[in-house]
PDB file of N, CA and C in Angstrom:
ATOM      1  N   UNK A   1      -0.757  23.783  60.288  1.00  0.00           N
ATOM      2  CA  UNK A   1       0.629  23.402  60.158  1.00  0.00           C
ATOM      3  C   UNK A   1       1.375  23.616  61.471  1.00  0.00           C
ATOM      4  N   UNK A   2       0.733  24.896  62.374  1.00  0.00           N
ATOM      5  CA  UNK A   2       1.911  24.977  63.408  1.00  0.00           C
ATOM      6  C   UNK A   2       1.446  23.857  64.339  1.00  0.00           C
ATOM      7  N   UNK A   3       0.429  23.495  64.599  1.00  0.00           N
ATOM      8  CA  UNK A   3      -0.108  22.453  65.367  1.00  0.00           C
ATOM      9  C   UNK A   3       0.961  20.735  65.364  1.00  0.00           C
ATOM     10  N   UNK A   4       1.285  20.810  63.819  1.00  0.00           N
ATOM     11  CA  UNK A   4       1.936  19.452  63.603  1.00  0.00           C
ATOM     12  C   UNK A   4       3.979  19.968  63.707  1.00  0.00           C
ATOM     13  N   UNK A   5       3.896  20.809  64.073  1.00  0.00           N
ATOM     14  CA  UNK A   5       4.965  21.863  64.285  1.00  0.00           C
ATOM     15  C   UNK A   5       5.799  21.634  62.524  1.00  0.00           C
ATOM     16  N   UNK A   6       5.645  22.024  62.091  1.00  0.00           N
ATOM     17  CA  UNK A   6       6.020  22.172  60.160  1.00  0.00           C
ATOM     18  C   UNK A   6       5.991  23.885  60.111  1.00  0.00           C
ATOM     19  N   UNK A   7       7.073  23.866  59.110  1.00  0.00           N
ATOM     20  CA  UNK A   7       6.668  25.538  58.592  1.00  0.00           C
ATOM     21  C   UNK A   7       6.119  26.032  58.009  1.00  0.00           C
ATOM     22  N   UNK A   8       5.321  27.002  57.488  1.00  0.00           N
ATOM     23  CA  UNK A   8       4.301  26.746  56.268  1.00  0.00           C
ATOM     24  C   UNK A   8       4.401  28.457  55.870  1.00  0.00           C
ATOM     25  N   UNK A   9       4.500  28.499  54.688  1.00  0.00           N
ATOM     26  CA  UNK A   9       4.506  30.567  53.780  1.00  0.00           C
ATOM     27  C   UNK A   9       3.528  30.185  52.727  1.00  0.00           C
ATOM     28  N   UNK A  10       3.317  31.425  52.373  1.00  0.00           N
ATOM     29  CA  UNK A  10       1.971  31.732  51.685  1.00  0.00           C
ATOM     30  C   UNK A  10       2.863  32.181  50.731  1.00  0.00           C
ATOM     31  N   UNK A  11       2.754  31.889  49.542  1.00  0.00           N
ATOM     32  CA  UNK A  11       3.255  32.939  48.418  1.00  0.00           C
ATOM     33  C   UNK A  11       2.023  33.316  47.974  1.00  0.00           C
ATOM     34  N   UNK A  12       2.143  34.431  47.468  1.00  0.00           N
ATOM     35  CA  UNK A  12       1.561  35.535  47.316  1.00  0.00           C
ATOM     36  C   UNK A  12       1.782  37.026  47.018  1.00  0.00           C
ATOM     37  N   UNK A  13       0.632  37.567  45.710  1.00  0.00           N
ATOM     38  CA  UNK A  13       1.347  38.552  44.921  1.00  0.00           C
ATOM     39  C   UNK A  13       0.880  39.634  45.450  1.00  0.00           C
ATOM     40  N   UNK A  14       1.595  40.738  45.083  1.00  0.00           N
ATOM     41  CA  UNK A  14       1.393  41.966  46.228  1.00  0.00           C
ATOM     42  C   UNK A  14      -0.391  42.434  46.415  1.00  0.00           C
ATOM     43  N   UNK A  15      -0.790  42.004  45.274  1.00  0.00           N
ATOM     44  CA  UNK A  15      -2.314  42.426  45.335  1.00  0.00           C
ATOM     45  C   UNK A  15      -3.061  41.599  46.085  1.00  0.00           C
ATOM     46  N   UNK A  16      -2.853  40.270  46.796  1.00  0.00           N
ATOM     47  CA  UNK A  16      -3.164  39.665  47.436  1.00  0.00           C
ATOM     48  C   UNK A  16      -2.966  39.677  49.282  1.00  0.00           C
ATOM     49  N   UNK A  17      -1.602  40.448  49.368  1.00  0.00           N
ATOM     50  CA  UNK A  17      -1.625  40.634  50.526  1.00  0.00           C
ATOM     51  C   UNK A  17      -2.458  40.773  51.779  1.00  0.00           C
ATOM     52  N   UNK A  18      -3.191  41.642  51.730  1.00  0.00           N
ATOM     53  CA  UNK A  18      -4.353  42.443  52.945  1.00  0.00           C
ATOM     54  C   UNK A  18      -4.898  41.073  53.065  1.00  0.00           C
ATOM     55  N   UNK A  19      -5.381  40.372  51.443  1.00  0.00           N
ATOM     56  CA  UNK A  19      -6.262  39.071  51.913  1.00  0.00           C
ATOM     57  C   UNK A  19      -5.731  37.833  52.753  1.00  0.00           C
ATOM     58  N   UNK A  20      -4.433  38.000  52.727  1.00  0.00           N
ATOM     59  CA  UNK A  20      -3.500  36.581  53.128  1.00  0.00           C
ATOM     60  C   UNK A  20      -3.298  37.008  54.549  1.00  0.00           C
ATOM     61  N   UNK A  21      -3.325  38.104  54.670  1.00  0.00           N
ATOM     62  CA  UNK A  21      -3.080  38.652  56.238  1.00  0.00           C
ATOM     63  C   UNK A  21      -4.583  38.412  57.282  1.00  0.00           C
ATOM     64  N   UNK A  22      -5.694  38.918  56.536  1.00  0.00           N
ATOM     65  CA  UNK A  22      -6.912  38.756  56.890  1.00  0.00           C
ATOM     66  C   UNK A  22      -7.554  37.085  57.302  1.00  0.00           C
ATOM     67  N   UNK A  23      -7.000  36.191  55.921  1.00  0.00           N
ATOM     68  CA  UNK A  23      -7.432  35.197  56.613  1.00  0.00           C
ATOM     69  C   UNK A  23      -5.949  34.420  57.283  1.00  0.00           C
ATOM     70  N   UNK A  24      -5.191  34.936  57.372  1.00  0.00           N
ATOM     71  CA  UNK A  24      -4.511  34.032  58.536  1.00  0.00           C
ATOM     72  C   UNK A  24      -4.676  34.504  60.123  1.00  0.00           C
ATOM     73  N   UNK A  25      -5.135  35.551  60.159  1.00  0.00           N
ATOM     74  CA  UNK A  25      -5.564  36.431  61.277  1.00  0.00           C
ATOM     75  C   UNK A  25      -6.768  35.693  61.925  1.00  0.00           C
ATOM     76  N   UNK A  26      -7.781  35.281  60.587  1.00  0.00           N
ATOM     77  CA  UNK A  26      -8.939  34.398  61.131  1.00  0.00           C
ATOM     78  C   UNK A  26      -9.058  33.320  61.536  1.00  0.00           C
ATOM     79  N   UNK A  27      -8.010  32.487  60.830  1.00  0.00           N
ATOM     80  CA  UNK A  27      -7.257  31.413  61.116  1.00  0.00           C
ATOM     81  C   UNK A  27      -6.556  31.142  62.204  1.00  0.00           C
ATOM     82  N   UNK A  28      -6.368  32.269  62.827  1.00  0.00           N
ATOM     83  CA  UNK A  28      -5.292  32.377  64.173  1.00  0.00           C
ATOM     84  C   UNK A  28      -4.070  32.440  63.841  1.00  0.00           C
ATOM     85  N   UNK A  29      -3.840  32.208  62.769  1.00  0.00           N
ATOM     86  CA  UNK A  29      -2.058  31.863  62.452  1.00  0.00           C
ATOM     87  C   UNK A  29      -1.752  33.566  61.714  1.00  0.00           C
ATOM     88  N   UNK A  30      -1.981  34.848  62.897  1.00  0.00           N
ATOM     89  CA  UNK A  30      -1.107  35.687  62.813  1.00  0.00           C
ATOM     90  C   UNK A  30       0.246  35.764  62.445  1.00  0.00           C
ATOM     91  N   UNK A  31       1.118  34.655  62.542  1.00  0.00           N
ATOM     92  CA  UNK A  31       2.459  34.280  62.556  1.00  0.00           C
ATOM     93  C   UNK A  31       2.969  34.104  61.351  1.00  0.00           C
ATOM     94  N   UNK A  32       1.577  33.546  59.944  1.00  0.00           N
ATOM     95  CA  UNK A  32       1.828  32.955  58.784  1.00  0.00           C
ATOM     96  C   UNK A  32       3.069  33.832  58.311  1.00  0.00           C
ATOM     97  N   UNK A  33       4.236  33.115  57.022  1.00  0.00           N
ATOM     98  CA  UNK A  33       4.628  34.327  56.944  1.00  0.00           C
ATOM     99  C   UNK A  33       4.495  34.510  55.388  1.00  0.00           C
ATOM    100  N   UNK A  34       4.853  35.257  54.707  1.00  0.00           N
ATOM    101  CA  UNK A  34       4.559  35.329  53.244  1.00  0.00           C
ATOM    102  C   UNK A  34       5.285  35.559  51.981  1.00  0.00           C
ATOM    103  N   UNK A  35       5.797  35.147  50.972  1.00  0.00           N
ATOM    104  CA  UNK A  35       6.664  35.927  50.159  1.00  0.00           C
ATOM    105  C   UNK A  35       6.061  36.382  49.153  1.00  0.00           C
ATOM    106  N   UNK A  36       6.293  37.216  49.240  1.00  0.00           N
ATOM    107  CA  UNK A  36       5.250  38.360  48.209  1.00  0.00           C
ATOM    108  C   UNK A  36       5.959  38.521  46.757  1.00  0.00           C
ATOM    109  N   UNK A  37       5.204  37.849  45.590  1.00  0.00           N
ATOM    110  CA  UNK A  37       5.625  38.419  44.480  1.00  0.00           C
ATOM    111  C   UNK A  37       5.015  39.631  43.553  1.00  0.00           C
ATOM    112  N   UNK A  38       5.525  40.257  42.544  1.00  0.00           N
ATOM    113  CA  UNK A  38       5.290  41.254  42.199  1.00  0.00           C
ATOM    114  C   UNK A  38       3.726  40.918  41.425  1.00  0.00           C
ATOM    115  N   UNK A  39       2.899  41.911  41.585  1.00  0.00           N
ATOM    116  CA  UNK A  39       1.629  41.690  40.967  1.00  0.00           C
ATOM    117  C   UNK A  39       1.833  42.730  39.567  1.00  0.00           C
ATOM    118  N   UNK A  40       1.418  41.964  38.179  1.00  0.00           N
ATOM    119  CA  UNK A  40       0.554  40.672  38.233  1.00  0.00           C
ATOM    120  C   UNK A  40       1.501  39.489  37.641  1.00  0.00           C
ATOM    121  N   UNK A  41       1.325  38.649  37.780  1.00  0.00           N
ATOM    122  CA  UNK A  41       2.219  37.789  37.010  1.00  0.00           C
ATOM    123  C   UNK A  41       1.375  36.900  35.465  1.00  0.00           C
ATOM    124  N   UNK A  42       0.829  36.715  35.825  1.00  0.00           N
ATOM    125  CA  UNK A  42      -0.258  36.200  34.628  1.00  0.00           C
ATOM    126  C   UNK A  42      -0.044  36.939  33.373  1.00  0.00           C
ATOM    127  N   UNK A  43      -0.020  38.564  32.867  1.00  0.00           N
ATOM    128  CA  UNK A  43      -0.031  39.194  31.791  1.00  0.00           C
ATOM    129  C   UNK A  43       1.768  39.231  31.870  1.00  0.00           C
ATOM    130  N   UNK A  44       2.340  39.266  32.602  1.00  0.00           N
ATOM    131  CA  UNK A  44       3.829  38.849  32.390  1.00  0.00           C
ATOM    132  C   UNK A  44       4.537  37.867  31.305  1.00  0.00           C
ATOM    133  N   UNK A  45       5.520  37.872  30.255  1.00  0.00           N
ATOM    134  CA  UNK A  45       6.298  37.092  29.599  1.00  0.00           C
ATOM    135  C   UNK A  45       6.558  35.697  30.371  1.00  0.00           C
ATOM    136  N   UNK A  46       6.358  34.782  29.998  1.00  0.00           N
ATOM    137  CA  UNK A  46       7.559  33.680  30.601  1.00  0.00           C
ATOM    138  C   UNK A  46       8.736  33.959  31.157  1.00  0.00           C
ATOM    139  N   UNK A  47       9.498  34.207  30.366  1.00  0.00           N
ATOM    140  CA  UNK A  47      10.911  34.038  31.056  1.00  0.00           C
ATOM    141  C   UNK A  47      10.838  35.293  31.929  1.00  0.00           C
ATOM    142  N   UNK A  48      10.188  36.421  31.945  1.00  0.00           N
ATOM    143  CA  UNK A  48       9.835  37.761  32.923  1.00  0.00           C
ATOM    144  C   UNK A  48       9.679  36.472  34.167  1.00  0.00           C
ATOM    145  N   UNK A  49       8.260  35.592  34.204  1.00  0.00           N
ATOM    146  CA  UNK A  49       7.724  34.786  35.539  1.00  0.00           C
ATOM    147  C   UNK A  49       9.106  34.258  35.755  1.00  0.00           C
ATOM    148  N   UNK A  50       9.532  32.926  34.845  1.00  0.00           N
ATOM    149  CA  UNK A  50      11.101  32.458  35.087  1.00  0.00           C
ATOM    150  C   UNK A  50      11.642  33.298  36.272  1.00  0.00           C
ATOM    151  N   UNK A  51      12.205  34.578  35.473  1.00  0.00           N
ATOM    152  CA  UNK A  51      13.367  35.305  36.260  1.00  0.00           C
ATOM    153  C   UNK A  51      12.548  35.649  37.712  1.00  0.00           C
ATOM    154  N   UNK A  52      11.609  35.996  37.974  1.00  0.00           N
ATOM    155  CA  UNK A  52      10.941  36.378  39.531  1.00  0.00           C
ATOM    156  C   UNK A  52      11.084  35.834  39.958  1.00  0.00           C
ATOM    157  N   UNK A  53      10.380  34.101  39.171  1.00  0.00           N
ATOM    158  CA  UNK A  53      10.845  33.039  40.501  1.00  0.00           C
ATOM    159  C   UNK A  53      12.237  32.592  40.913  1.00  0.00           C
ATOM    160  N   UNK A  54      13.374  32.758  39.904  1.00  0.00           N
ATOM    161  CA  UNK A  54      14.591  32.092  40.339  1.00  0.00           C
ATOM    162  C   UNK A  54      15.133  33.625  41.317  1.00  0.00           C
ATOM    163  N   UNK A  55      14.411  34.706  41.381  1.00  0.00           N
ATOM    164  CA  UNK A  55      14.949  35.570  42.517  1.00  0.00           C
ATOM    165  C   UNK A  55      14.312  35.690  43.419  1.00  0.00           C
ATOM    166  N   UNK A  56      13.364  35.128  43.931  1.00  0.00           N
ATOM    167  CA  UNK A  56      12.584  35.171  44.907  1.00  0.00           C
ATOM    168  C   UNK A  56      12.583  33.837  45.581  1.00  0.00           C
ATOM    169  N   UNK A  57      12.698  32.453  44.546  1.00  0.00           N
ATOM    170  CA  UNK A  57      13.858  31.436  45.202  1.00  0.00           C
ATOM    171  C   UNK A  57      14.390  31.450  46.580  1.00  0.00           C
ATOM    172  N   UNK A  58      15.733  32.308  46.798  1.00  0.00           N
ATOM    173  CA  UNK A  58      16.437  32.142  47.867  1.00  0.00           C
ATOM    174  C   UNK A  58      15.643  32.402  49.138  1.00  0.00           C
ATOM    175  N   UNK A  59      14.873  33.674  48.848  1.00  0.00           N
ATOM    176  CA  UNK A  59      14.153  34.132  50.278  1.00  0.00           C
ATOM    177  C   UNK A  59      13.157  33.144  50.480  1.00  0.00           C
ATOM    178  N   UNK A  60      12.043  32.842  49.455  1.00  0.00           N
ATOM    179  CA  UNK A  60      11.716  31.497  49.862  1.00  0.00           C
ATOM    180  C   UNK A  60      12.069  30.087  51.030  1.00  0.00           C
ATOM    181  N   UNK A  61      13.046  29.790  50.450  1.00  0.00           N
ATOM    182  CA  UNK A  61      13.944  28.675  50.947  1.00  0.00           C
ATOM    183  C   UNK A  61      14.149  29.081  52.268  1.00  0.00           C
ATOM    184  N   UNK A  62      14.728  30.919  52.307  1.00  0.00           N
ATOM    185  CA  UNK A  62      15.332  30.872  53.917  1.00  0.00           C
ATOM    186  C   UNK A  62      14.167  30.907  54.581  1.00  0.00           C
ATOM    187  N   UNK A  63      12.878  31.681  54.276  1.00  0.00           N
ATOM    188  CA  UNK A  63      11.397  31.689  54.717  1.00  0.00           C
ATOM    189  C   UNK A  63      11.245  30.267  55.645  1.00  0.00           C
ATOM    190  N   UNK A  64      11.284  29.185  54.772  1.00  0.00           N
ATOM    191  CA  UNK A  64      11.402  28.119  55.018  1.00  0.00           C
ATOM    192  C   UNK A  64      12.027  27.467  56.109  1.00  0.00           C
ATOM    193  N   UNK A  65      13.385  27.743  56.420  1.00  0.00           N
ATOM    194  CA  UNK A  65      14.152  27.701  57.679  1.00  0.00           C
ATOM    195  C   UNK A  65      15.669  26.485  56.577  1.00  0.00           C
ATOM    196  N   UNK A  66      15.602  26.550  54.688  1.00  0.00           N
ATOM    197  CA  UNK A  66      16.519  25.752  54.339  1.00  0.00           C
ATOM    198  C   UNK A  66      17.308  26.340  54.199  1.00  0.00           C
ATOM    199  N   UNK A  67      18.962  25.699  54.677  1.00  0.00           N
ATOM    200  CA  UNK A  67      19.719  26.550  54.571  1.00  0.00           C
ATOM    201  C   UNK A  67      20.395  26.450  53.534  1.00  0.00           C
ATOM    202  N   UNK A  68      21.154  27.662  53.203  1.00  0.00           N
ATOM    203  CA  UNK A  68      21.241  27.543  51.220  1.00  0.00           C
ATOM    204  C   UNK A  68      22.711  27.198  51.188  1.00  0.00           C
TER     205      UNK A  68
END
């Protein structure tokens, strides 16, 4: 992605981290950046997932470079 100059984030849940860091490191793209949601989400309620994502939303977006 940085090659075609685009922005690009990893979402990703906290238990995933070390791995998202590891292979963007291998990848070269040290730079990746990430928004980390709470692990786990899968055994989570619906509207529990709902509400994470509409708060994790904004940082997303600014991650992104959109302005809100």
């Amino acid at each position: 992605m940085a090659a075609q100059d685009k922005t690009a984030v990893a979402v990703v849940t906290e238990e995933f981290v070390p791995l998202a860091e590891i292979m963007a490191r291998n990848l070269e793209r040290s730079g990746l950046r990430l928004c980390v949601l709470p692990y786990p989400l899968d055994t989570r309620p619906e509207p529990e997932v709902r509400q994470i994502a509409h708060d994790f939303w904004p940082s997303l977006m600014d991650s992104l470079g959109v302005p809100s």
